[in-house]
ModelCIF file with pLDDT and N, C-alpha, C, O atoms, coordinates in Angstrom:
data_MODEL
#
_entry.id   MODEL 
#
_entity.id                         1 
_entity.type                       polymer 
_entity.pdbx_number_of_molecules   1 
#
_entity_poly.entity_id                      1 
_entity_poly.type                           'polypeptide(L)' 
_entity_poly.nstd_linkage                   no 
_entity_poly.nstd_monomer                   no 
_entity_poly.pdbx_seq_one_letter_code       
;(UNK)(UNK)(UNK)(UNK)(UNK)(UNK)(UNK)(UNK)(UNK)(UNK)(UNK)(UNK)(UNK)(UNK)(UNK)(UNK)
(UNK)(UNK)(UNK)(UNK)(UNK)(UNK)(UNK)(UNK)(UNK)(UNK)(UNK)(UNK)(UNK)(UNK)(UNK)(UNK)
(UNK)(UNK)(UNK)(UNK)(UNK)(UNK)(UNK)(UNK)(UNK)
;
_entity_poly.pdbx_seq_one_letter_code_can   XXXXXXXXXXXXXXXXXXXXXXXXXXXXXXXXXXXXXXXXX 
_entity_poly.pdbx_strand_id                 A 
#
loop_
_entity_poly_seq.entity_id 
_entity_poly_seq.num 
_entity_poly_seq.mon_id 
_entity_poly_seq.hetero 
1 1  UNK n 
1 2  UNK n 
1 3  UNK n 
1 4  UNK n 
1 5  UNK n 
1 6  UNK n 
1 7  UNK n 
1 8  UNK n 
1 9  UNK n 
1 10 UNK n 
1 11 UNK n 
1 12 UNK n 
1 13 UNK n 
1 14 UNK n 
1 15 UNK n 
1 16 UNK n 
1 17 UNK n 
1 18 UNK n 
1 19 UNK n 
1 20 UNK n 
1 21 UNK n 
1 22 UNK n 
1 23 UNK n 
1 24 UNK n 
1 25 UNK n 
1 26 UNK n 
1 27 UNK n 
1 28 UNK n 
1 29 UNK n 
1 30 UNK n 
1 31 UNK n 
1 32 UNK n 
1 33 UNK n 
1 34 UNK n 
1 35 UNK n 
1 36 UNK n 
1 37 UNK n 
1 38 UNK n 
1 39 UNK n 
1 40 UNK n 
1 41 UNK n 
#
_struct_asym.id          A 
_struct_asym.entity_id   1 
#
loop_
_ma_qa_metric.id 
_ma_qa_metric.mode 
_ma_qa_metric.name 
_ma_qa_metric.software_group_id 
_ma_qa_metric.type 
1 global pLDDT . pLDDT 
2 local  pLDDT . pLDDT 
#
_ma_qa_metric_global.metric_id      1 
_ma_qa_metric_global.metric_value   96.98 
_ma_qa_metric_global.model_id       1 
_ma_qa_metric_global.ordinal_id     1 
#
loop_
_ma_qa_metric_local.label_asym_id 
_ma_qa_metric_local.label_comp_id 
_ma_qa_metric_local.label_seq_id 
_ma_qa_metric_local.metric_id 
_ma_qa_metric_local.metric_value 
_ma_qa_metric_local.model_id 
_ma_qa_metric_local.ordinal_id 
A UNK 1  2 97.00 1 1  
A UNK 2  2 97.00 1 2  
A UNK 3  2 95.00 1 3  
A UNK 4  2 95.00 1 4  
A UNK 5  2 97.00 1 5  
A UNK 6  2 98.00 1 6  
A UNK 7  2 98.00 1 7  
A UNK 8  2 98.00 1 8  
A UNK 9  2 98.00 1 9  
A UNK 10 2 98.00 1 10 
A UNK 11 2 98.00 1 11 
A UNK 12 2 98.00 1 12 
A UNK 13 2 98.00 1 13 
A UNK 14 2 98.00 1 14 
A UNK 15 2 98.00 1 15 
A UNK 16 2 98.00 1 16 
A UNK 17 2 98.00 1 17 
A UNK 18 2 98.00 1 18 
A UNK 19 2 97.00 1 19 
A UNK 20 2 98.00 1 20 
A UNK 21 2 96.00 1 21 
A UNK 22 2 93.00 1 22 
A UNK 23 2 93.00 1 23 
A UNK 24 2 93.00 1 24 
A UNK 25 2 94.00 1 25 
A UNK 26 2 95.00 1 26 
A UNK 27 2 96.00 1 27 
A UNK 28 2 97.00 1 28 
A UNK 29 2 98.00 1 29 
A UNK 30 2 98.00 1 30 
A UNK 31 2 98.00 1 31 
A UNK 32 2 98.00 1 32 
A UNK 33 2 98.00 1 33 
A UNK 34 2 98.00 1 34 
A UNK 35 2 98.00 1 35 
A UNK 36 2 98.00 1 36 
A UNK 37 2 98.00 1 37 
A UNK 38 2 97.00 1 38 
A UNK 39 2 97.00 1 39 
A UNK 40 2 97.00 1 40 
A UNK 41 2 96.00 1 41 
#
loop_
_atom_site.group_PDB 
_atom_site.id 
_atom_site.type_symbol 
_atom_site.label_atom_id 
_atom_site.label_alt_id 
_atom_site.label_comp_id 
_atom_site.label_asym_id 
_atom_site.label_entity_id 
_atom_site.label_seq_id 
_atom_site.pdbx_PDB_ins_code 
_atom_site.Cartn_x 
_atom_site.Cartn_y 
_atom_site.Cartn_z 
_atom_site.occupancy 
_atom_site.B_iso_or_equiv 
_atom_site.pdbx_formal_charge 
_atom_site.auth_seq_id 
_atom_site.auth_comp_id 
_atom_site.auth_asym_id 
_atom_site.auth_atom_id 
_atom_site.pdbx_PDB_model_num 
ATOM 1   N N  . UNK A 1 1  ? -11.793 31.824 62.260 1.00 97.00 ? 1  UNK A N  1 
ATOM 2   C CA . UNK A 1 1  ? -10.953 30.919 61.481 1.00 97.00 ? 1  UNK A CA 1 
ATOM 3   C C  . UNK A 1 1  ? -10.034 30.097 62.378 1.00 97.00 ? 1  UNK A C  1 
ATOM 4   O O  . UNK A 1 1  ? -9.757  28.935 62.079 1.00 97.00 ? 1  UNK A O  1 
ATOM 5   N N  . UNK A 1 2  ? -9.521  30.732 63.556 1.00 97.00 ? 2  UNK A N  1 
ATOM 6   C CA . UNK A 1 2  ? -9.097  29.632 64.518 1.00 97.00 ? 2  UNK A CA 1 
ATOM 7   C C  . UNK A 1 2  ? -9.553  28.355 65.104 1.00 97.00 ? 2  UNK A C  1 
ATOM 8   O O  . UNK A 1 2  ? -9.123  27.311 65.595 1.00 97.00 ? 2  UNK A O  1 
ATOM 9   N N  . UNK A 1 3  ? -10.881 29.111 64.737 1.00 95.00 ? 3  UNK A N  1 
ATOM 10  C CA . UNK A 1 3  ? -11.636 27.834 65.332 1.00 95.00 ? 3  UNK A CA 1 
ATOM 11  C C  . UNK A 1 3  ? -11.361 26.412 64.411 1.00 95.00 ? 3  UNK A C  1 
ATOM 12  O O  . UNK A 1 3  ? -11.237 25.285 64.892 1.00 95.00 ? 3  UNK A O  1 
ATOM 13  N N  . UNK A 1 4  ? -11.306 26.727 63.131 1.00 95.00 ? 4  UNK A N  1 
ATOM 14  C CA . UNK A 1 4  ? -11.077 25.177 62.548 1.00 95.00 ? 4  UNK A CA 1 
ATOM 15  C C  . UNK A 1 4  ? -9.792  25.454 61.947 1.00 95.00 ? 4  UNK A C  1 
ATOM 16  O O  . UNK A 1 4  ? -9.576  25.247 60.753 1.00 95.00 ? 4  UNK A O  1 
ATOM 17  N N  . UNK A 1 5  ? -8.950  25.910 62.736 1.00 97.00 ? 5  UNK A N  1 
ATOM 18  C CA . UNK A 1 5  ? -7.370  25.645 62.161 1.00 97.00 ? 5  UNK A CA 1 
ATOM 19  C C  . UNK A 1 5  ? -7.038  26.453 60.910 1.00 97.00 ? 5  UNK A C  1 
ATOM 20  O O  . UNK A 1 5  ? -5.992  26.109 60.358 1.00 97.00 ? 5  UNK A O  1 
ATOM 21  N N  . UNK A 1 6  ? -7.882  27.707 60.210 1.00 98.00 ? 6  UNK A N  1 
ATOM 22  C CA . UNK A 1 6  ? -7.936  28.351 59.246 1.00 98.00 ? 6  UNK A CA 1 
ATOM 23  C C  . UNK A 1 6  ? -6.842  29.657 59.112 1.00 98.00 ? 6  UNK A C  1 
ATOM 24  O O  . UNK A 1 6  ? -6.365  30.162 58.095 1.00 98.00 ? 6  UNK A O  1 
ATOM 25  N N  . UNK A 1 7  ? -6.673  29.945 60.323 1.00 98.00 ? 7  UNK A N  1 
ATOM 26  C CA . UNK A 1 7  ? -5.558  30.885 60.484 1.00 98.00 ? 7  UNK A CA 1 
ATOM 27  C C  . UNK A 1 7  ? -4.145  30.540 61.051 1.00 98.00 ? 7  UNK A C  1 
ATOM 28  O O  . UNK A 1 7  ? -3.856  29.479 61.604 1.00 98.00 ? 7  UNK A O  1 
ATOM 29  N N  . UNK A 1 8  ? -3.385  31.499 60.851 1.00 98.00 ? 8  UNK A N  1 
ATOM 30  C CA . UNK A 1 8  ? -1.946  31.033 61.645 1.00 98.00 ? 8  UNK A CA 1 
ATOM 31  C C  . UNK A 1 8  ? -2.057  31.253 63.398 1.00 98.00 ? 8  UNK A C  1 
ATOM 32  O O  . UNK A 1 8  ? -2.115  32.271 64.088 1.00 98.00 ? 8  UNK A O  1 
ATOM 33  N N  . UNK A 1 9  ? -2.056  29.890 63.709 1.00 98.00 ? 9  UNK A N  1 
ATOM 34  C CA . UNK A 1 9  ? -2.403  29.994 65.325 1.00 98.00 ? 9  UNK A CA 1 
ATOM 35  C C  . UNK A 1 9  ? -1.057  30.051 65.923 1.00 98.00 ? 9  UNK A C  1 
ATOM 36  O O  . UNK A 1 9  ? -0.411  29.004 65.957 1.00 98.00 ? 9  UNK A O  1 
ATOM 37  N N  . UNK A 1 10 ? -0.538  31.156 66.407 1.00 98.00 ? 10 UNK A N  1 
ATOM 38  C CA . UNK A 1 10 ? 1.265   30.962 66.164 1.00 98.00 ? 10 UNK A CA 1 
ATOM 39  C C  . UNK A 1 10 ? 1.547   30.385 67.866 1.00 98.00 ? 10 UNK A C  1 
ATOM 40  O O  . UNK A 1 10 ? 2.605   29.832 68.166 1.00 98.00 ? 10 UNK A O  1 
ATOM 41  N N  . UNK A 1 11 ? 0.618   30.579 68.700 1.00 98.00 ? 11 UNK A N  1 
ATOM 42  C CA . UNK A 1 11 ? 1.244   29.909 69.673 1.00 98.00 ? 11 UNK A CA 1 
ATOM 43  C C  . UNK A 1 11 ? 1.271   28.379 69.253 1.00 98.00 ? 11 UNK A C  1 
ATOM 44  O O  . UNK A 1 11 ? 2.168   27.701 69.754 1.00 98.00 ? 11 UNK A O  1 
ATOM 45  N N  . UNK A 1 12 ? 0.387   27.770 68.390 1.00 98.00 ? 12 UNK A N  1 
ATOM 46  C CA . UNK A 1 12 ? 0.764   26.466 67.910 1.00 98.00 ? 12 UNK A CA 1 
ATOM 47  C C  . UNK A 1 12 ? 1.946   25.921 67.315 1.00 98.00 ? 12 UNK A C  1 
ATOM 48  O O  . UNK A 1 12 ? 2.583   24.885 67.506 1.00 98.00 ? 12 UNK A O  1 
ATOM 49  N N  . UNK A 1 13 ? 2.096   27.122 66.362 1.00 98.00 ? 13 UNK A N  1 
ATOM 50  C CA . UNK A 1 13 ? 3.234   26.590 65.391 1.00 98.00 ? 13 UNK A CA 1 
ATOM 51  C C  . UNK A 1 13 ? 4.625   26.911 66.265 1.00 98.00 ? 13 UNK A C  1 
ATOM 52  O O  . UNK A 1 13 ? 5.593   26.321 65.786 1.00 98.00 ? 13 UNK A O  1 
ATOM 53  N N  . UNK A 1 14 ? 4.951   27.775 67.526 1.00 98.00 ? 14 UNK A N  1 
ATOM 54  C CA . UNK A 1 14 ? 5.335   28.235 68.066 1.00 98.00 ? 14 UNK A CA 1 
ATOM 55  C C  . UNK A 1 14 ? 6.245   26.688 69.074 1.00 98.00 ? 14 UNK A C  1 
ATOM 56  O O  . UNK A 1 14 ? 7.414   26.422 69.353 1.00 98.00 ? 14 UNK A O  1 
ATOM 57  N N  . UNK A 1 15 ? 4.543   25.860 69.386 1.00 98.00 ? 15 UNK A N  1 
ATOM 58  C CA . UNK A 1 15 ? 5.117   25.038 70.467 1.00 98.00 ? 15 UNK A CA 1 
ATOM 59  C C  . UNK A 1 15 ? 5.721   23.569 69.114 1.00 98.00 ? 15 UNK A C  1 
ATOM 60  O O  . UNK A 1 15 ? 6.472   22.681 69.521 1.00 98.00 ? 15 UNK A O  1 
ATOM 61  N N  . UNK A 1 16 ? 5.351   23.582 67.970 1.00 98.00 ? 16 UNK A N  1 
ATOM 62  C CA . UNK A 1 16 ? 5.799   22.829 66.876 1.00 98.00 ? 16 UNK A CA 1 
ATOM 63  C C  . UNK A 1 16 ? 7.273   23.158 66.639 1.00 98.00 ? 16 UNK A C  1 
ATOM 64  O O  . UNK A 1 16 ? 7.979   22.262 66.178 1.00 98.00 ? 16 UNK A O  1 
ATOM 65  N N  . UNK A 1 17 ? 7.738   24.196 66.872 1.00 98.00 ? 17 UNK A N  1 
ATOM 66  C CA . UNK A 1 17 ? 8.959   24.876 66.681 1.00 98.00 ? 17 UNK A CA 1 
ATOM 67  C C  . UNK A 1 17 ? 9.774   24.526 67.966 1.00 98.00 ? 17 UNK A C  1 
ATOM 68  O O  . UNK A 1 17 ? 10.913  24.062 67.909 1.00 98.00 ? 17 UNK A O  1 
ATOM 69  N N  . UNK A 1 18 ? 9.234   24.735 68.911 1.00 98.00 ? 18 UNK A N  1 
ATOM 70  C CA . UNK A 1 18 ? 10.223  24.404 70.374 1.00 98.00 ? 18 UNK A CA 1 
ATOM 71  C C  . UNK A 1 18 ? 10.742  22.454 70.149 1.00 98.00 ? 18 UNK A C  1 
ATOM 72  O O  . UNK A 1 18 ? 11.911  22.071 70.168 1.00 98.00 ? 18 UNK A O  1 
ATOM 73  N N  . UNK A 1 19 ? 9.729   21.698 69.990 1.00 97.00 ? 19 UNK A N  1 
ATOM 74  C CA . UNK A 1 19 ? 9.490   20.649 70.054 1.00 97.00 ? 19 UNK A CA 1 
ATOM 75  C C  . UNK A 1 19 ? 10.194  20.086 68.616 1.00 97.00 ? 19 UNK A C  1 
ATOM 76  O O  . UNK A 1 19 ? 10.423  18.877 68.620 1.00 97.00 ? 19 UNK A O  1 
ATOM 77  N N  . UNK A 1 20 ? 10.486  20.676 67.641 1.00 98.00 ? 20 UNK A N  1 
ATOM 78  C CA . UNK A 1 20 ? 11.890  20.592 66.784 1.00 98.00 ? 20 UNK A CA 1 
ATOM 79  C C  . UNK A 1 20 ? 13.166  20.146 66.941 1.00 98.00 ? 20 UNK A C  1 
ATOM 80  O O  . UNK A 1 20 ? 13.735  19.224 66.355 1.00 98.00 ? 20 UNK A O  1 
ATOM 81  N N  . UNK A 1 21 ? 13.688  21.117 68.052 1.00 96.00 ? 21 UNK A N  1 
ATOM 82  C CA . UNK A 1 21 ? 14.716  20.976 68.778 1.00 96.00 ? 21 UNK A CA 1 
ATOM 83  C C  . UNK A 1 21 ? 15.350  19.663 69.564 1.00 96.00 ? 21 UNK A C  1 
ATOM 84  O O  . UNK A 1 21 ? 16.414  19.565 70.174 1.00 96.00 ? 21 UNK A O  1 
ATOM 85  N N  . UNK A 1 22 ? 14.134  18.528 69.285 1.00 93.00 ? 22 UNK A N  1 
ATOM 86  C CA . UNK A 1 22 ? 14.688  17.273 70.019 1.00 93.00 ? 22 UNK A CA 1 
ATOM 87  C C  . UNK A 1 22 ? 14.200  17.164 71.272 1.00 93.00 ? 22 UNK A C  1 
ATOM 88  O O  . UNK A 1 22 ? 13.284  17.886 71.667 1.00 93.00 ? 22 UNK A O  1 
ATOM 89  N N  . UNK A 1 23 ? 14.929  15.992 72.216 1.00 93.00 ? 23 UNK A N  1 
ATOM 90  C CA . UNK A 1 23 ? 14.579  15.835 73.569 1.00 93.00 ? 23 UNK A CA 1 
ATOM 91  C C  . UNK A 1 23 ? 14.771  16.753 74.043 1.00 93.00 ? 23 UNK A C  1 
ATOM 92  O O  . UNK A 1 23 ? 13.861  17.382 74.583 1.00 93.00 ? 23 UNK A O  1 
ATOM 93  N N  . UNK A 1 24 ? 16.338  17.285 74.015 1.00 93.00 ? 24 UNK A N  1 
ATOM 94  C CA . UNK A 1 24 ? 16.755  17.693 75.042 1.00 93.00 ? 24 UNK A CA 1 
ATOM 95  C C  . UNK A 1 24 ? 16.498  19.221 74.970 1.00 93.00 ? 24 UNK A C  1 
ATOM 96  O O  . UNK A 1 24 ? 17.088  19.964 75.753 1.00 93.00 ? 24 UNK A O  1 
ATOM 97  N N  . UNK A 1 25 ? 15.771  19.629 74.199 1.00 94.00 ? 25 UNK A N  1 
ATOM 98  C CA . UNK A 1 25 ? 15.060  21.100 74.081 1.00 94.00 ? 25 UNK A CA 1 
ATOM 99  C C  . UNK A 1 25 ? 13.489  21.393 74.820 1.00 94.00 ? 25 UNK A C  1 
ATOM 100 O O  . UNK A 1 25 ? 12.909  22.397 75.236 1.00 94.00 ? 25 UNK A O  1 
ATOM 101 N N  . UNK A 1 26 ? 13.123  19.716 74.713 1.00 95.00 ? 26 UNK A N  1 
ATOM 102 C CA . UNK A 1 26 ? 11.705  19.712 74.857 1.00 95.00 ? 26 UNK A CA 1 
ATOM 103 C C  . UNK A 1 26 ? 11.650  19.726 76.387 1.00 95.00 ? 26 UNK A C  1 
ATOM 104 O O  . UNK A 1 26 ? 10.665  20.127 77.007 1.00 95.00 ? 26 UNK A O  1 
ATOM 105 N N  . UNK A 1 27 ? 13.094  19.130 77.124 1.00 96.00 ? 27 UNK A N  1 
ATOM 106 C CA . UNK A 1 27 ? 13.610  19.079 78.090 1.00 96.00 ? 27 UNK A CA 1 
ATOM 107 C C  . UNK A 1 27 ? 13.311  20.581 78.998 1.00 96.00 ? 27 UNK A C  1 
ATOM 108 O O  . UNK A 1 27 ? 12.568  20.908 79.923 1.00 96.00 ? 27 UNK A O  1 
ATOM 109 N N  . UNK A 1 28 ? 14.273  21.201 78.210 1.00 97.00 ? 28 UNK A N  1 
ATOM 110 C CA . UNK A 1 28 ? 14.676  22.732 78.733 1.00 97.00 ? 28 UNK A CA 1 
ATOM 111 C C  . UNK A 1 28 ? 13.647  23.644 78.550 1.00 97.00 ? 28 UNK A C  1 
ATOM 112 O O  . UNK A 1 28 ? 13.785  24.863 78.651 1.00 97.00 ? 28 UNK A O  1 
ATOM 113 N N  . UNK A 1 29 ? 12.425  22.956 78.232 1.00 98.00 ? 29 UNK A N  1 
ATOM 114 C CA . UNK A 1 29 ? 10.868  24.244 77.383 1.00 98.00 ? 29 UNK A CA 1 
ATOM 115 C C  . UNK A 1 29 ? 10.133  23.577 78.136 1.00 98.00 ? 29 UNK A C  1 
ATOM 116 O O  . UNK A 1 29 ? 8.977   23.998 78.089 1.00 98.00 ? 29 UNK A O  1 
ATOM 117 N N  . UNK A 1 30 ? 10.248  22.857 78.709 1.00 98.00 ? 30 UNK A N  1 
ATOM 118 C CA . UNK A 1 30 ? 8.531   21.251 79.227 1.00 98.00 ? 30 UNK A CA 1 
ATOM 119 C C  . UNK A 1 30 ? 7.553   22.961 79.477 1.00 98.00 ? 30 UNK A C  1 
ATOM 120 O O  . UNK A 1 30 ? 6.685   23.265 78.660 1.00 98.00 ? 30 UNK A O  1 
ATOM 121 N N  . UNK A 1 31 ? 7.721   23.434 80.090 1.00 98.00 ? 31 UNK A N  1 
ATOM 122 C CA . UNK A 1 31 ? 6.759   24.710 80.774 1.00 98.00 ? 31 UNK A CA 1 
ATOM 123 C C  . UNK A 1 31 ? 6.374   25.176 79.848 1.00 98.00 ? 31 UNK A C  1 
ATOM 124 O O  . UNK A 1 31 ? 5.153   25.140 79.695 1.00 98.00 ? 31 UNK A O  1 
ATOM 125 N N  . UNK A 1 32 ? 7.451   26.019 78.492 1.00 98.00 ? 32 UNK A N  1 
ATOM 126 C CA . UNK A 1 32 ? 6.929   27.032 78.164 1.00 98.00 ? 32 UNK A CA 1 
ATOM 127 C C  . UNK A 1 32 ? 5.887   25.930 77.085 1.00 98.00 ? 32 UNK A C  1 
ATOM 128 O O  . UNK A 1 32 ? 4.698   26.225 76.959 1.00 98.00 ? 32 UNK A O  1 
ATOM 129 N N  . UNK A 1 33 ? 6.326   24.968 76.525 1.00 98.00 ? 33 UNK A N  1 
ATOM 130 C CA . UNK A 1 33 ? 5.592   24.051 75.358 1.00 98.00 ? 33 UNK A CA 1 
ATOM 131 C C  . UNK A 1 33 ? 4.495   24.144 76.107 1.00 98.00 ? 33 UNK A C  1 
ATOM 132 O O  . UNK A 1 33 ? 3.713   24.990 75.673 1.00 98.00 ? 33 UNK A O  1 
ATOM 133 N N  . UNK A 1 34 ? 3.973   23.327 77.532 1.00 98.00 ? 34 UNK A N  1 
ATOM 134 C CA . UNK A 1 34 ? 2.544   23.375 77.764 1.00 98.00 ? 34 UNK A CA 1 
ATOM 135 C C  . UNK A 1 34 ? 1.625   24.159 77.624 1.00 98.00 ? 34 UNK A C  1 
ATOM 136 O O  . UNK A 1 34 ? 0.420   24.031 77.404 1.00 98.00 ? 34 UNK A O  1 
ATOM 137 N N  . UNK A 1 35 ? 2.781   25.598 77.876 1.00 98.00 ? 35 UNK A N  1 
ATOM 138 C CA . UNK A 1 35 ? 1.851   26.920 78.381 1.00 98.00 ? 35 UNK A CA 1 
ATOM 139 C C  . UNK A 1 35 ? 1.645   27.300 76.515 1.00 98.00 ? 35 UNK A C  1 
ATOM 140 O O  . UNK A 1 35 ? 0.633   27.945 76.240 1.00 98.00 ? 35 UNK A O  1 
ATOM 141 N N  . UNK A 1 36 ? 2.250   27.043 75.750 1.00 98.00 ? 36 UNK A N  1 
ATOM 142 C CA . UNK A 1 36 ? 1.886   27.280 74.154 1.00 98.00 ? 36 UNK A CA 1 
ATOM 143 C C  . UNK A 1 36 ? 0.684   26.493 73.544 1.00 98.00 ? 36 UNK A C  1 
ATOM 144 O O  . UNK A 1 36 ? -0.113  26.854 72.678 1.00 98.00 ? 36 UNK A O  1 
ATOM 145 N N  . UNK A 1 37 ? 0.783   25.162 74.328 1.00 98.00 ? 37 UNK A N  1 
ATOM 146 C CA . UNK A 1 37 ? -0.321  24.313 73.355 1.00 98.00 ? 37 UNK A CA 1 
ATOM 147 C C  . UNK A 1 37 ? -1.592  24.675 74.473 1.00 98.00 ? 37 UNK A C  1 
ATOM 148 O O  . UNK A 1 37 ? -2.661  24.176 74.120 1.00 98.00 ? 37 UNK A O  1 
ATOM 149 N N  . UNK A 1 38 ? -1.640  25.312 75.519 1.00 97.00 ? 38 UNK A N  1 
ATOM 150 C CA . UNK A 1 38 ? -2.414  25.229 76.317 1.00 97.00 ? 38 UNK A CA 1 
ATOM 151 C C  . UNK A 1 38 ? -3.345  26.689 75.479 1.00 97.00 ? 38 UNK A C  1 
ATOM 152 O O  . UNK A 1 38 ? -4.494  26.705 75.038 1.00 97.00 ? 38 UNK A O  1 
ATOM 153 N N  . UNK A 1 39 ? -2.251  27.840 75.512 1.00 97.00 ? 39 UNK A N  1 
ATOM 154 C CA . UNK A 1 39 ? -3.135  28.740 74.432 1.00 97.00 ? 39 UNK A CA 1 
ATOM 155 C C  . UNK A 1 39 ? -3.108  28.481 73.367 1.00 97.00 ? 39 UNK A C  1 
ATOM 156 O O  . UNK A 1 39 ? -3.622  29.484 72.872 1.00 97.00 ? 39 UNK A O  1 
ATOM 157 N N  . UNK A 1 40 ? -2.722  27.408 72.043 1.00 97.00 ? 40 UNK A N  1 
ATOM 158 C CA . UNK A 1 40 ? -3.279  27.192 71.237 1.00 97.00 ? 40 UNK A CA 1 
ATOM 159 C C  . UNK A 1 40 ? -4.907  26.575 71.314 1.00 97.00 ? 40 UNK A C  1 
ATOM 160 O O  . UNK A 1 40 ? -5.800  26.868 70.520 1.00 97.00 ? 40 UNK A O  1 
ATOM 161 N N  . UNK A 1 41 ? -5.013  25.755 72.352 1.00 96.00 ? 41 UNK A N  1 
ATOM 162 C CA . UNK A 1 41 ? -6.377  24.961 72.264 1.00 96.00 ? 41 UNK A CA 1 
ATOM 163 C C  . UNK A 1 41 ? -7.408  26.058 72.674 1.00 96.00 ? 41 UNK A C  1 
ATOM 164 O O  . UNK A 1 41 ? -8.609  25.791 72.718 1.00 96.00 ? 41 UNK A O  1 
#
């Protein structure tokens, strides 16, 4: 079900959540956001 987006992929919603926070969060995460959408894909 991950495969077509069917389940909760939480490192996704995870890096959706960091990236909330604005610039200056996206600022202070640049690493951990990549390393989230990198294991979402």
């Amino acid at each position: 079900k991950l495969e077509n987006d069917e389940a909760l992929n939480l490192p996704k919603a995870l890096a959706l959540a960091l990236r909330a926070g604005g610039e200056e969060a996206r600022a202070r995460h640049r690493g951990l956001i990549a390393a989230l959408e990198r294991l979402a894909a």
